[in-house]
C-alpha atoms as a PDB file:
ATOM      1  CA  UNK A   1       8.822   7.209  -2.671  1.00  0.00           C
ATOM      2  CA  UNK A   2       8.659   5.228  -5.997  1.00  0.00           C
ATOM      3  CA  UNK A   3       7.101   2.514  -4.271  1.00  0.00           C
ATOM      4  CA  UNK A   4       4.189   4.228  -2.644  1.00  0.00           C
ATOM      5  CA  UNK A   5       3.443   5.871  -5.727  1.00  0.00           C
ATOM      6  CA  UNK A   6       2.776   3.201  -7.259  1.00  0.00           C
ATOM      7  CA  UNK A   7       1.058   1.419  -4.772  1.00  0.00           C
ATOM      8  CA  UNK A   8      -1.455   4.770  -4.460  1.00  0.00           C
ATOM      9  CA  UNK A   9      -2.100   4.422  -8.292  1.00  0.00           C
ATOM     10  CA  UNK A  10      -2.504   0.070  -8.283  1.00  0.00           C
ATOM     11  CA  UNK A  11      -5.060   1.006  -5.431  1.00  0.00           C
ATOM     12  CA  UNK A  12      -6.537   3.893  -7.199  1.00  0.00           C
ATOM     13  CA  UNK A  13      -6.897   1.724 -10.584  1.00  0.00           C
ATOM     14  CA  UNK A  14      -8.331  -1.209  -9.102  1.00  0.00           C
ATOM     15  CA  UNK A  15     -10.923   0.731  -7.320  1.00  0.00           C
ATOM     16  CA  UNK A  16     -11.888   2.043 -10.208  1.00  0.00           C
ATOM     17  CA  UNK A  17     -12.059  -1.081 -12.252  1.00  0.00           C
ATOM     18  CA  UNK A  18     -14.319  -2.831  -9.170  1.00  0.00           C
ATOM     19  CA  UNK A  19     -16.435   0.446  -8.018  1.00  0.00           C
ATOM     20  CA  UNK A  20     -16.789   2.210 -11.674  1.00  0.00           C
ATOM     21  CA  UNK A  21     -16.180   5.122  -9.332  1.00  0.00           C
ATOM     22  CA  UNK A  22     -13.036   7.393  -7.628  1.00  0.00           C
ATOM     23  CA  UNK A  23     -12.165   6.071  -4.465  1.00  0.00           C
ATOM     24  CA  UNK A  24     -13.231   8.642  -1.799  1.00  0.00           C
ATOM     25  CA  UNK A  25     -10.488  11.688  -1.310  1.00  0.00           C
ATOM     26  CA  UNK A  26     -11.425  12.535   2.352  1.00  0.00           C
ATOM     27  CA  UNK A  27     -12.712   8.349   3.743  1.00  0.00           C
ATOM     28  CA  UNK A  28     -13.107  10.218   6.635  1.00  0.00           C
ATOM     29  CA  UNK A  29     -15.878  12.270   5.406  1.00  0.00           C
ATOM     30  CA  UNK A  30     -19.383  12.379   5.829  1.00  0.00           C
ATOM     31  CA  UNK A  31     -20.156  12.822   2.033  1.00  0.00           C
ATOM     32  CA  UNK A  32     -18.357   8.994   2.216  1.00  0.00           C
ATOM     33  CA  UNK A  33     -20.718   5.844   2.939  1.00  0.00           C
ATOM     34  CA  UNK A  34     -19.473   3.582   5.528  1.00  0.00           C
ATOM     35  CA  UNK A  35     -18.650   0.955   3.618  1.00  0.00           C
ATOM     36  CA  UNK A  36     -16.569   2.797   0.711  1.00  0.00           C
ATOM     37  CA  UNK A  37     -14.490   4.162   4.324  1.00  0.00           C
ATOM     38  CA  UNK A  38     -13.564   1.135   5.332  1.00  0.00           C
ATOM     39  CA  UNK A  39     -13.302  -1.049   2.415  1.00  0.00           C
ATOM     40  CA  UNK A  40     -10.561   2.167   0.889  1.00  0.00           C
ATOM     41  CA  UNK A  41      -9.034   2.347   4.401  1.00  0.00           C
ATOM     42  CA  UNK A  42      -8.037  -1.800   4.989  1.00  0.00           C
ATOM     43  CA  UNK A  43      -7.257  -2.011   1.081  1.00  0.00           C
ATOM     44  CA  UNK A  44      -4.768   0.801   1.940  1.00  0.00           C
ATOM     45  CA  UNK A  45      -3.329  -0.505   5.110  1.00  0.00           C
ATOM     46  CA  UNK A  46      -2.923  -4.083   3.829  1.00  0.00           C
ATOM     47  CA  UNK A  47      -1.143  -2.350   0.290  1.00  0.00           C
ATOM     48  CA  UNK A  48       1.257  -0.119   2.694  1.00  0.00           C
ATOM     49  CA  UNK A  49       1.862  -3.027   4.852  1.00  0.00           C
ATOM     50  CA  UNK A  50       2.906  -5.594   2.171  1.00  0.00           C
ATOM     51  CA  UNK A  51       5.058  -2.692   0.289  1.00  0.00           C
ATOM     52  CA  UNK A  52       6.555  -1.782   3.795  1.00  0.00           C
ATOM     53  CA  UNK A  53       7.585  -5.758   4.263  1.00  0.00           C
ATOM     54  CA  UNK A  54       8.477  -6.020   0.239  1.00  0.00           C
ATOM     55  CA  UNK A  55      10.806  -3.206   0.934  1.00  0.00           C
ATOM     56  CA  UNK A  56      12.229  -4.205   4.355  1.00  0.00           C
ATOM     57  CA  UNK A  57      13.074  -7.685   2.918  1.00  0.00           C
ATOM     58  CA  UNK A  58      14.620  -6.411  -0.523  1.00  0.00           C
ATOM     59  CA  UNK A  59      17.021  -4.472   1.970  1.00  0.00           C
ATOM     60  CA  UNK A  60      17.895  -7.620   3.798  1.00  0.00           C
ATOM     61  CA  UNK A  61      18.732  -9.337   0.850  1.00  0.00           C
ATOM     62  CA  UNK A  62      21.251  -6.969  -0.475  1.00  0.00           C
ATOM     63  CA  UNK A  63      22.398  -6.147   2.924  1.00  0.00           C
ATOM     64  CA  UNK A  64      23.033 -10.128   2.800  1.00  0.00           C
ATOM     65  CA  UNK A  65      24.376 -10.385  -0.631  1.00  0.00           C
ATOM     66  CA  UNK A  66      26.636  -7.215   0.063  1.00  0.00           C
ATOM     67  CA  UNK A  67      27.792  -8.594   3.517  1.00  0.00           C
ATOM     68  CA  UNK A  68      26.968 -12.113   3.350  1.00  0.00           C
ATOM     69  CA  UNK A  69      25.740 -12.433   6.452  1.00  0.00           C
ATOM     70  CA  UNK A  70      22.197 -11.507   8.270  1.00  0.00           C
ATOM     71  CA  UNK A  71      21.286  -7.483   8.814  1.00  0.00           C
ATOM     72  CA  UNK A  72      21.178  -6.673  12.144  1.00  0.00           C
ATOM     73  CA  UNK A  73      18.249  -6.762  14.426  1.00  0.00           C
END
């Protein structure tokens, strides 16, 4: 939960330091242009993505340290 809060607010930040703008609340809107959609949608899916494999491989390293061996498959 931690970690997607911050990744929200790093994507929410830089957005606003390279657009001067908010990044759109609804990308799925009409009210939003094309581009802004899908630039705000990959940006998110790439940030979730390398927080999801951050996370996932922070586990298997205490898992490994804890154990010392591999997690489980």
């Amino acid at each position: 939960m931690l970690a997607s809060m911050l990744i929200e607010r790093s994507l929410t930040a830089g957005w606003r330091v390279v657009k001067s703008d908010d990044p759109p609340v609804r990308p799925e809107s009409l009210d939003t242009s094309w581009g802004d959609a899908l630039v705000w949608t990959a940006a998110s899916a790439i940030a979730i993505g390398i927080g999801q494999l951050l996370a996932r491989r922070g586990a298997a390293l205490g898992w490994q340290h804890y154990t010392g061996k591999l997690p489980p498959v």
